[in-house]
Protein backbone atom coordinates (compact mmCIF):
# COMPACT_ATOMS: atom_id res chain seq x y z
CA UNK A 1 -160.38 73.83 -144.99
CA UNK A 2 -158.04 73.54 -141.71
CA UNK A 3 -155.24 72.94 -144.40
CA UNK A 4 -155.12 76.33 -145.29
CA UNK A 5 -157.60 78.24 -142.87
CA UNK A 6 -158.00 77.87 -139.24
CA UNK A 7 -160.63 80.73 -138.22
CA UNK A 8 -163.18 82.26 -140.11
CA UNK A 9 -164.65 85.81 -138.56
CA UNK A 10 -168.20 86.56 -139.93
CA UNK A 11 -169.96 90.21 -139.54
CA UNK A 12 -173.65 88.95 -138.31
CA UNK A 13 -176.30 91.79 -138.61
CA UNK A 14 -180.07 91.19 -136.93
CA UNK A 15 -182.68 93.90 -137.28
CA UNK A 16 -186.32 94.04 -136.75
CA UNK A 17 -187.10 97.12 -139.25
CA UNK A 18 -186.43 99.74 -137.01
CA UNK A 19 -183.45 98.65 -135.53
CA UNK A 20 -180.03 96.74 -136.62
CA UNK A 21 -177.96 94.98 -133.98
CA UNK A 22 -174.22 93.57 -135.65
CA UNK A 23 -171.70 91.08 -134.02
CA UNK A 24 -168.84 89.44 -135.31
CA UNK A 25 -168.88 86.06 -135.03
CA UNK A 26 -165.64 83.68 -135.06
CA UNK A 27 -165.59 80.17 -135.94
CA UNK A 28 -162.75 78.21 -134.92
CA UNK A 29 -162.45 74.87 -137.54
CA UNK A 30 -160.32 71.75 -136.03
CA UNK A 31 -158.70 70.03 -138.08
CA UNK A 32 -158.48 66.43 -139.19
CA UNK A 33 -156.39 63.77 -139.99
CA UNK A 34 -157.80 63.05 -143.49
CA UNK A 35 -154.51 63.22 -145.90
CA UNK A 36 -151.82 60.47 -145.56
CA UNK A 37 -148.15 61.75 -145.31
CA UNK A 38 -146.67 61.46 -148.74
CA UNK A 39 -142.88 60.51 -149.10
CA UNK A 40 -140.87 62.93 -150.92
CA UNK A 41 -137.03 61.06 -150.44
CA UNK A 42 -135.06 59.27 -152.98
CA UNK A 43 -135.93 55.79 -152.82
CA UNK A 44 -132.46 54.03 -152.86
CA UNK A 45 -128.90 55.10 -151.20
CA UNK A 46 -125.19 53.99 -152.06
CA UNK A 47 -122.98 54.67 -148.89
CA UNK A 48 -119.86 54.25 -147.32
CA UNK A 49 -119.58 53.59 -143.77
CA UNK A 50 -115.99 54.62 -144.00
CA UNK A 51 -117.13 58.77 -144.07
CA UNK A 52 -120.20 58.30 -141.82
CA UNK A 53 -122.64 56.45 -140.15
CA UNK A 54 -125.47 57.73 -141.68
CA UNK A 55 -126.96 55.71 -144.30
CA UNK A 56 -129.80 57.69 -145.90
CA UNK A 57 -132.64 59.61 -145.13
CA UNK A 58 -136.25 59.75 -145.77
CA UNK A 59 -139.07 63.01 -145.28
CA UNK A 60 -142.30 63.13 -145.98
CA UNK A 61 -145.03 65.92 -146.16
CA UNK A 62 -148.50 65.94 -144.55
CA UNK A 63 -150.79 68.47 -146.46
CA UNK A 64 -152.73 68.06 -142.66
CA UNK A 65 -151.71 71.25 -140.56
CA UNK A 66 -148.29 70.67 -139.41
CA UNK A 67 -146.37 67.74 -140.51
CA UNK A 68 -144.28 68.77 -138.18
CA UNK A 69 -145.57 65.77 -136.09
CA UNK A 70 -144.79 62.99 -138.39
CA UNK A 71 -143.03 59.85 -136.72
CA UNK A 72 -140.95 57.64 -138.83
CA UNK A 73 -140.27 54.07 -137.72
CA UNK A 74 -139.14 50.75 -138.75
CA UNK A 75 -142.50 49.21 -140.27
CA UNK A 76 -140.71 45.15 -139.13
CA UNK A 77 -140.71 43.18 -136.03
CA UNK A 78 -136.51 43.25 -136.68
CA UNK A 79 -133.79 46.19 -137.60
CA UNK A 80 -133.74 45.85 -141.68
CA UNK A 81 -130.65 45.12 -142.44
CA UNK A 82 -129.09 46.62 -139.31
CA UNK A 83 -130.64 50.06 -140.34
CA UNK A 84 -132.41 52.24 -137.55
CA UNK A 85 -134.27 55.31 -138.31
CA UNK A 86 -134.55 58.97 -135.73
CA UNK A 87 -138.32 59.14 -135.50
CA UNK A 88 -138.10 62.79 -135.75
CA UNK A 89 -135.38 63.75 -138.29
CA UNK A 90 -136.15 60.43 -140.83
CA UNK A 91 -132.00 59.73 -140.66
CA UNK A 92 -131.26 56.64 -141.48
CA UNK A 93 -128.03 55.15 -139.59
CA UNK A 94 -126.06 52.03 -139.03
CA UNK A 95 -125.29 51.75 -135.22
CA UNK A 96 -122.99 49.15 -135.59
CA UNK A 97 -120.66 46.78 -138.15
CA UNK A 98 -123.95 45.15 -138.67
CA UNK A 99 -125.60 46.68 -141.11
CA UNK A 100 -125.34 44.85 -144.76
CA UNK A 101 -127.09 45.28 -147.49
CA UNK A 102 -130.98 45.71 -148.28
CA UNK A 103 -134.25 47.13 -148.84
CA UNK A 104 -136.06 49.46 -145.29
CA UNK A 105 -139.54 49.68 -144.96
CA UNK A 106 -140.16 53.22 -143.07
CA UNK A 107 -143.33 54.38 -141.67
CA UNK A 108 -144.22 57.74 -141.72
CA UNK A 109 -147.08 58.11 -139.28
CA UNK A 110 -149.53 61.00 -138.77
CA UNK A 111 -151.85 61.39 -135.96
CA UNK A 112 -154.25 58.23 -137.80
CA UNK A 113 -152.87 57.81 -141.27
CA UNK A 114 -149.75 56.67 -142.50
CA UNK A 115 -147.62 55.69 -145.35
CA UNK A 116 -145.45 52.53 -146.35
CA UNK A 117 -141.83 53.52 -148.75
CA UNK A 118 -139.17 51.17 -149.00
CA UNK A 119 -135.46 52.37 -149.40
CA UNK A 120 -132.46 50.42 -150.67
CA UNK A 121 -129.09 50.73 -148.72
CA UNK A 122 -126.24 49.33 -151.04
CA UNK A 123 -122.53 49.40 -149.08
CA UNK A 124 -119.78 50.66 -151.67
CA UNK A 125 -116.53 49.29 -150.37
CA UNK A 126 -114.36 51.81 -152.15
CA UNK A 127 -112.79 54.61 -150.02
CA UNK A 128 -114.74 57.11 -148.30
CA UNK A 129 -114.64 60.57 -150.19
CA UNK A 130 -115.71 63.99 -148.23
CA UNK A 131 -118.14 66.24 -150.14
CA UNK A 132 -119.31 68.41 -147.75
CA UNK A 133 -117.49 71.54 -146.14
CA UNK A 134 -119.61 71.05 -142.74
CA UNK A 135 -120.81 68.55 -141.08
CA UNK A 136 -123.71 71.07 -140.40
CA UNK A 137 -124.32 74.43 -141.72
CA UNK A 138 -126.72 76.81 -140.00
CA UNK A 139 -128.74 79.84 -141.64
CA UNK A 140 -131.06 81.80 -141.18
CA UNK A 141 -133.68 83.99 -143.77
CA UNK A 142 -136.62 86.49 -143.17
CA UNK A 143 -140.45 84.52 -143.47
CA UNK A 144 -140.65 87.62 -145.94
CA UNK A 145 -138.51 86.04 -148.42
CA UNK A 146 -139.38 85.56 -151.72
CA UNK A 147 -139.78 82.10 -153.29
CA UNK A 148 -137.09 81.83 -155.28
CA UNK A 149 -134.67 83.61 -153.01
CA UNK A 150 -131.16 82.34 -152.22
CA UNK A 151 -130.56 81.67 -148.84
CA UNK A 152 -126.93 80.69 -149.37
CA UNK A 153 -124.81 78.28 -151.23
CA UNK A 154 -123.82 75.08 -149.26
CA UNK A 155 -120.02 74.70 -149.46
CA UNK A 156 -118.56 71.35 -150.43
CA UNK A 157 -114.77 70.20 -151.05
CA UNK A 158 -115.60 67.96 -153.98
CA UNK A 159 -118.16 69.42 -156.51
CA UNK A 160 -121.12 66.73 -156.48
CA UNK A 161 -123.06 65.39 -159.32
CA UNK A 162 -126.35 66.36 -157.25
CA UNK A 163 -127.71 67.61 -154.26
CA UNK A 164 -130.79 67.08 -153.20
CA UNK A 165 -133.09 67.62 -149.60
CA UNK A 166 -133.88 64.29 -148.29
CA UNK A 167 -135.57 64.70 -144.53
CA UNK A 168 -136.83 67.86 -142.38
CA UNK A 169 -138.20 69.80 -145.55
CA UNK A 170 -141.51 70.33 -143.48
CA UNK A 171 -143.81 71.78 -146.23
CA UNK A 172 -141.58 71.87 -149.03
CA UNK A 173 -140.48 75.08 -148.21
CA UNK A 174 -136.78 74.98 -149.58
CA UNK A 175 -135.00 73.45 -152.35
CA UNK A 176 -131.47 73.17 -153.58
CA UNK A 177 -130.25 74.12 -157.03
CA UNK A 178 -126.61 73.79 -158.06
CA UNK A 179 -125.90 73.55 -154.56
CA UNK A 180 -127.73 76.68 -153.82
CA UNK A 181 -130.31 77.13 -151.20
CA UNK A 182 -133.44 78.32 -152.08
CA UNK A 183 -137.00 79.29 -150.58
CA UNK A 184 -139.63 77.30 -152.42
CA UNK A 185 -142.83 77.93 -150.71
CA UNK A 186 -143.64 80.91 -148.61
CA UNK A 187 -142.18 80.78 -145.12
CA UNK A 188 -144.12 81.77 -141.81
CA UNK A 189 -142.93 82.28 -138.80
CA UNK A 190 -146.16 81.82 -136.74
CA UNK A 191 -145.93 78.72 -138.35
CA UNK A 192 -142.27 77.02 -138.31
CA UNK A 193 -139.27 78.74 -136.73
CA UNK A 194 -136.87 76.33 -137.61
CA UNK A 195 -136.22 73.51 -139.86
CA UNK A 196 -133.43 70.95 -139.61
CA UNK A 197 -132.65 69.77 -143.22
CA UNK A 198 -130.69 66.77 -144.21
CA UNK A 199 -128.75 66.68 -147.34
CA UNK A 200 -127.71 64.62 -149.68
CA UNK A 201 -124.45 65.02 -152.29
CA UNK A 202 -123.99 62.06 -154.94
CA UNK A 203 -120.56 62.17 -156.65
CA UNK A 204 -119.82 58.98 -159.01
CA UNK A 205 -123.26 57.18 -157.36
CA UNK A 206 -122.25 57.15 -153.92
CA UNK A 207 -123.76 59.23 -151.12
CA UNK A 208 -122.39 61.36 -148.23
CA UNK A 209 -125.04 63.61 -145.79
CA UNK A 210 -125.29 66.57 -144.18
CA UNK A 211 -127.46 68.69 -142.02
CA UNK A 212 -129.09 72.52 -142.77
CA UNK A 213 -130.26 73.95 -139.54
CA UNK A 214 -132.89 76.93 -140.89
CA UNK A 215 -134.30 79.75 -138.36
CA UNK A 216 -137.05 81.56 -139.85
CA UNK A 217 -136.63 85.65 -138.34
CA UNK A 218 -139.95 86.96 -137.34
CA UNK A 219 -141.51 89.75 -139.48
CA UNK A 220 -144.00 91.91 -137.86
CA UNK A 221 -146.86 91.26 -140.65
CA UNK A 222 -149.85 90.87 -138.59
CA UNK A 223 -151.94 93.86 -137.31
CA UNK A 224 -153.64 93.48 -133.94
CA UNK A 225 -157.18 92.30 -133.55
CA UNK A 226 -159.52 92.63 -130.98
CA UNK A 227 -161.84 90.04 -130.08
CA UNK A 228 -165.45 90.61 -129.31
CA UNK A 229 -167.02 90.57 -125.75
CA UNK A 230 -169.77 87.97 -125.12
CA UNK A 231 -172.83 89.52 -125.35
CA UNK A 232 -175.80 88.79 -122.79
């Protein structure tokens, strides 16, 4: 399965009773486009435009190798309720004065497949309130890690009823619990160096954002191989 192996090396022995010739033979599998992305955000937002511009988020997983490549888009011929979407990150964002509010359909696309969600935006008209210390934090943690490690704990002014990872959580490798950071799938480096992360803080229903820039620090946890010569 590319989804969790991408070469397979195989010891081939020939012999004719007297004598035994062995190779190593290495068998590269490609992989294929054969799991939809699955969403993994909340599926409604309250904002208020007063703190930020940014009006949600959405992220998805592909169990495909590297979802990585996911695209998110606008899945209507117009801007849903004045929303646009990054294509990479999944942030959602009101440009202008124009957004109101109303339900987003968001693609995320893989190489073929692709998935449907739609979010809710509701506009709270009370006075913005700032959760978060940063407007971006920025760590960094071995691949070695443990799941269940800490990374760090995200600072905020204003202790938040919930925090949760809404975008950029490519593989599900990290979660938050009372606002710590935490490893939640094993990390390699060979794999993803770096993840950009967007929070999400509720505090009395409303949501503010922020982003979690991750680098992964190499471990040296492969051994050298040699490949084999053709043989004629």
């Amino acid at each position: 399965l590319m989804n969790s192996i991408d070469l397979c090396e195989i010891s081939v022995s020939a012999t004719d009773g007297v004598f035994t010739t062995e190779t190593l033979m290495s068998i590269l599998i490609t992989d294929v486009d054969n799991n939809a992305p699955i969403f993994y955000s909340s599926p409604a937002f309250t904002v208020n435009l007063a703190s930020s511009n940014v009006v949600g988020a959405v992220g998805a997983s592909d169990s495909d190798y590297g979802d990585s490549d996911l695209v998110y888009i606008i899945a209507t011929n117009k801007r849903s309720a004045g929303v646009v979407v990054d294509p990479n990150t999944g942030v959602l964002s009101c440009p202008d004065s124009a957004c109101t509010d109303g339900d987003v359909q968001i693609k995320a696309a893989g190489r073929t497949l692709s998935t449907l969600k739609v979010v809710s935006i509701t506009l709270d008209s009370s006075s913005g309130q700032k959760i978060f210390s940063e407007s971006q934090y920025s760590f960094s943690v071995k691949e070695s890690a443990a799941v269940g490690f800490i990374i760090d704990r995200i600072s905020v002014q204003k202790v938040p009823d919930k925090m949760t990872i809404e975008g950029g959580n490519k593989g599900l490798s990290f979660r938050v619990e009372n606002n710590n950071l935490i490893v939640n799938k094993e990390l390699d480096f060979e794999v993803w160096t770096t993840f950009d992360l967007t929070l999400c803080a509720v505090l009395d229903s409303v949501s503010t954002f922020s982003t979690v820039v991750i680098s992964v620090e190499d471990v040296n946890d492969n051994i050298p191989t040699f490949r084999p010569s053709s043989l004629r």
